[in-house]
N, C-alpha and C. Protein backbone atom coordinates (compact mmCIF):
# COMPACT_ATOMS: atom_id res chain seq x y z
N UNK A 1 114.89 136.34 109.64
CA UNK A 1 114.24 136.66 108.39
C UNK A 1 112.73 136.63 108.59
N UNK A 2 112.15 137.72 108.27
CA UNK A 2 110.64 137.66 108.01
C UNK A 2 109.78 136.93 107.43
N UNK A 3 108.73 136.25 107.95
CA UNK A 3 107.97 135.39 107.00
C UNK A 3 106.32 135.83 106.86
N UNK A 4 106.03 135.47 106.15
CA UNK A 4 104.63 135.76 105.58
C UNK A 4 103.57 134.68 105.97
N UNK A 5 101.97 134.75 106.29
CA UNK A 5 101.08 133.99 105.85
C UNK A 5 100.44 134.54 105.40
N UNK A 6 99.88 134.19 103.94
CA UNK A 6 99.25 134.86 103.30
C UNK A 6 97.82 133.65 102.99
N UNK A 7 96.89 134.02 103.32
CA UNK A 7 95.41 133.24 103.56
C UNK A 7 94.47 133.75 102.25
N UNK A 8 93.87 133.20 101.07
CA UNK A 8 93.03 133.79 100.92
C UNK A 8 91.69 132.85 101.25
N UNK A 9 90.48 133.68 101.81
CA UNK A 9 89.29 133.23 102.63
C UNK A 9 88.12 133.38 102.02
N UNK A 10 87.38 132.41 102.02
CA UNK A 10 86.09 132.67 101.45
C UNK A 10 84.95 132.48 102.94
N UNK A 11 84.48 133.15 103.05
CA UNK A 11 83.96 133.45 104.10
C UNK A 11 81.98 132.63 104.01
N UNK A 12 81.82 131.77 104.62
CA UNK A 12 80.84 131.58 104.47
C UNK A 12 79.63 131.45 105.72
N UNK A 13 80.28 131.93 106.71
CA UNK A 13 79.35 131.98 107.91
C UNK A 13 79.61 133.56 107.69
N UNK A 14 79.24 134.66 107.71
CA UNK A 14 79.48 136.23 108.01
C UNK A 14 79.62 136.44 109.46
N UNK A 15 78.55 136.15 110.00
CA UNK A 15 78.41 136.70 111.68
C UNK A 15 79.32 135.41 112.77
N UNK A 16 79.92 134.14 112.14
CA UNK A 16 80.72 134.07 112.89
C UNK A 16 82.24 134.65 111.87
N UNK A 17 82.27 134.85 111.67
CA UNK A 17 83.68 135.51 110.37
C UNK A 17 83.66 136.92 111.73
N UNK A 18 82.53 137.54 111.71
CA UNK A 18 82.63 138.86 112.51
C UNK A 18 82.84 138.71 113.80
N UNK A 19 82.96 137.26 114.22
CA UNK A 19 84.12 137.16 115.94
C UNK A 19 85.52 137.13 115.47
N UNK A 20 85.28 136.07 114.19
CA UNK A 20 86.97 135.70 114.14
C UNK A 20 87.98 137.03 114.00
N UNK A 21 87.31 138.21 113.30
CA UNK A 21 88.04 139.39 112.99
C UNK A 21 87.83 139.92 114.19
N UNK A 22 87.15 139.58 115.29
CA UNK A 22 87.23 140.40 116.38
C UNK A 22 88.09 140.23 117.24
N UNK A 23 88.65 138.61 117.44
CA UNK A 23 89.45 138.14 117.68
C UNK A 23 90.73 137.68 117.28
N UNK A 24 91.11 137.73 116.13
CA UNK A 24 92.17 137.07 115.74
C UNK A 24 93.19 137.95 115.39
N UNK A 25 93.04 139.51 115.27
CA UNK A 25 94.54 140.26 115.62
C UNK A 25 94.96 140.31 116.67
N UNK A 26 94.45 140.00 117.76
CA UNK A 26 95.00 139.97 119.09
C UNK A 26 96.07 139.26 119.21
N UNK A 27 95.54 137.83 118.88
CA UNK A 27 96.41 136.83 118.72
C UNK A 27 97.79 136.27 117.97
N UNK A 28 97.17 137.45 116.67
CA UNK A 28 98.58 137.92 116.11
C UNK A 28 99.37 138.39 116.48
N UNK A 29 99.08 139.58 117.67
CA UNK A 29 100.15 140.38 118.11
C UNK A 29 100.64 139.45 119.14
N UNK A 30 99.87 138.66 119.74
CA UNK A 30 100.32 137.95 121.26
C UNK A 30 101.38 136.68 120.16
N UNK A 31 101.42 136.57 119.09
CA UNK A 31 102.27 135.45 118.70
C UNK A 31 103.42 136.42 118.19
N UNK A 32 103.32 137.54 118.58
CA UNK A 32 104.37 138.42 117.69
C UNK A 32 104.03 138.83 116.33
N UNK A 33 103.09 138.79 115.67
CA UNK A 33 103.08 139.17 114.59
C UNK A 33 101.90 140.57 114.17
N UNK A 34 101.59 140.92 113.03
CA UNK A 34 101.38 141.92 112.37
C UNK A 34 100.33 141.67 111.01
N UNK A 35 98.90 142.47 111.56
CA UNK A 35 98.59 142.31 109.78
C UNK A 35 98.96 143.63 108.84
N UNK A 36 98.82 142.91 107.46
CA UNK A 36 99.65 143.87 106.36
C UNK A 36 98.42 143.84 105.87
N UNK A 37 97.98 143.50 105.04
CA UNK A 37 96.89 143.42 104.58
C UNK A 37 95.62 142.80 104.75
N UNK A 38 94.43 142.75 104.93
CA UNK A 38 93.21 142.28 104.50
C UNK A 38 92.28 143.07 103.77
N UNK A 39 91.84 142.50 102.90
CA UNK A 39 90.59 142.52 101.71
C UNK A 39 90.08 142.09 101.06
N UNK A 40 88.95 142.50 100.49
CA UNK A 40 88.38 141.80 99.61
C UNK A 40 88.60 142.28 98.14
N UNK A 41 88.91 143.26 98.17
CA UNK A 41 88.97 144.45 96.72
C UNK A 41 90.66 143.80 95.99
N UNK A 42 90.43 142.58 95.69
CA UNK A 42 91.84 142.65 94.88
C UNK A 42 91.86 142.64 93.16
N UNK A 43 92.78 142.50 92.44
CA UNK A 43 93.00 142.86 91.34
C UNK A 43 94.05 141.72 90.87
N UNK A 44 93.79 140.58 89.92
CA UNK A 44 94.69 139.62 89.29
C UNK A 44 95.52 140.24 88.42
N UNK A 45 97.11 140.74 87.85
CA UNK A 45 97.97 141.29 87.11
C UNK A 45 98.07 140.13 86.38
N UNK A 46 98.21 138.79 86.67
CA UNK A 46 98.29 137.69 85.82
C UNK A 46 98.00 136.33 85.93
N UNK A 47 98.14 135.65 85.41
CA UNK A 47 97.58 134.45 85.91
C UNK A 47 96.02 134.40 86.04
N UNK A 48 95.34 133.30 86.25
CA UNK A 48 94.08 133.01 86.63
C UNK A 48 93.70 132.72 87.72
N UNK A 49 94.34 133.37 89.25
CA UNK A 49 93.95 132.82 90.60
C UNK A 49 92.98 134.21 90.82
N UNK A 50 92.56 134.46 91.26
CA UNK A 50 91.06 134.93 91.85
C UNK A 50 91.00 135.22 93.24
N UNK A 51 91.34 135.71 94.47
CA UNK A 51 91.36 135.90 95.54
C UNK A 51 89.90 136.01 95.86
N UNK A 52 89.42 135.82 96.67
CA UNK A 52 88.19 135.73 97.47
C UNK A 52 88.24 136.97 98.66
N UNK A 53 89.12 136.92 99.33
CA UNK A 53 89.60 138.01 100.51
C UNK A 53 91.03 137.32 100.78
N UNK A 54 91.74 138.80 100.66
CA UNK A 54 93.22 138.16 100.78
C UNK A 54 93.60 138.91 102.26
N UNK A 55 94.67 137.67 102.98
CA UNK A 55 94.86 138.66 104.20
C UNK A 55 96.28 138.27 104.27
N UNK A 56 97.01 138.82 104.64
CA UNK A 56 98.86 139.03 105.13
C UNK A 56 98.97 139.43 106.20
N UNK A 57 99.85 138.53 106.51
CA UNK A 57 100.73 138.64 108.38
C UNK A 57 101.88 138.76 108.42
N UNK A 58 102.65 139.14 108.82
CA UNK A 58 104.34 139.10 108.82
C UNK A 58 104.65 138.41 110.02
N UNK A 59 105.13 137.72 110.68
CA UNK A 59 105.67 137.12 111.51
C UNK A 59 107.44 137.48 111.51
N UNK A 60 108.61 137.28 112.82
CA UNK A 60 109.64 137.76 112.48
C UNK A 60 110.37 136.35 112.28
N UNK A 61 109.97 135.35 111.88
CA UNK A 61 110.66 133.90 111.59
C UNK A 61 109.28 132.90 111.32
N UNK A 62 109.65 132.16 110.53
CA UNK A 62 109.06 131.02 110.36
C UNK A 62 108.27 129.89 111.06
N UNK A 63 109.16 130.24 112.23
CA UNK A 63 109.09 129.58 113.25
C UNK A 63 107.80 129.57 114.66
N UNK A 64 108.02 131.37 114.65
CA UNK A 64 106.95 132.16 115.52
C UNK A 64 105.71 131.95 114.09
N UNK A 65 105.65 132.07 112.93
CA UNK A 65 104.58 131.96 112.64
C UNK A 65 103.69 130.66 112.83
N UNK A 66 104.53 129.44 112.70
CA UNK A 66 104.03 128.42 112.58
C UNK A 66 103.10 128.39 114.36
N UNK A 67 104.35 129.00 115.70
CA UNK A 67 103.70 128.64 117.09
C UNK A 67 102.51 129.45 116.95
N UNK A 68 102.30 130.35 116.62
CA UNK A 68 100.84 131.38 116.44
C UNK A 68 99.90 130.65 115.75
N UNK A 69 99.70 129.50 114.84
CA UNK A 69 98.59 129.00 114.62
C UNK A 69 98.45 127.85 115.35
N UNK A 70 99.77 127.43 116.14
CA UNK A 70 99.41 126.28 117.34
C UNK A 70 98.98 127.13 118.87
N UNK A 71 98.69 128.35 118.96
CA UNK A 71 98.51 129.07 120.03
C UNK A 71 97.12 128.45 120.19
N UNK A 72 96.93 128.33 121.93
CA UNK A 72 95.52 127.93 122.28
C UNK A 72 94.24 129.27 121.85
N UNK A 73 94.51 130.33 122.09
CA UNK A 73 94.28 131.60 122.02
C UNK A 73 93.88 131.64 120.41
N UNK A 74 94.12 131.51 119.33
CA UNK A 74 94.16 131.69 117.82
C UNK A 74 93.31 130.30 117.85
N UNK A 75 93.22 129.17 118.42
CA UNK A 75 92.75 127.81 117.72
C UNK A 75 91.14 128.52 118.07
N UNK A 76 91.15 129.05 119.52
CA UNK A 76 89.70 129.37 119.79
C UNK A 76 89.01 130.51 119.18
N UNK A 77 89.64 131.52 118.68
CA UNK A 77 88.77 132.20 117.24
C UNK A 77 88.70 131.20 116.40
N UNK A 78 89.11 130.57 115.61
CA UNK A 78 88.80 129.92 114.49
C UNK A 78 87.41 129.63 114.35
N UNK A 79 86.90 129.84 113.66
CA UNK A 79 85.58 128.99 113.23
C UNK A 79 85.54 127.80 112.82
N UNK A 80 84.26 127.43 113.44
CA UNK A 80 84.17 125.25 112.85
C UNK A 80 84.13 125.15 111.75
C-alpha cells in the first residue's frame, strides 16, 4: 500500500532551501520514492490550516518512507 509524506514548510533560510531542493529529489528517488506535489500557491476549501508551501511524496510502503528520512544521503540535504 502506498504512503504519503506530506510536509508543509516555511522556509526561512531561501539560499540554503535552494540546496535542499537541489538535493533532496534525488534522495527521494534513491529511497524509492516520488514527488507529487510542491508549492506554494495553495487554496484552504475548509477549515483554518493555512499551508505555507505544501510538498507530497508517495513512497510504495510505510516502511520505505520512514528508511528515506533515516537515509545518510537525505539527513545531509537537510538544513540546520
Amino acid at each position: 500500500m502506498s504512503a504519503y509524506v506530506i510536509v508543509d514548510i516555511e522556509v526561512l533560510a531561501p539560499e540554503e532551501y535552494q540546496d535542499y531542493i537541489a538535493a533532496a529529489p534525488a534522495t527521494a528517488a534513491l529511497g524509492g520514492g516520488c514527488y507529487l506535489a510542491c508549492s506554494s500557491a495553495t487554496e484552504t476549501l475548509e477549515g483554518n490550516w493555512h499551508a505555507k508551501r505544501l510538498v507530497i511524496l508517495e513512497f510504495l510502503s510505510a516502511e520505505q518512507a520512514k528508511a528515506w528520512l533515516n537515509l545518510p544521503e537525505y539527513a545531509g540535504s537537510v538544513a540546520p
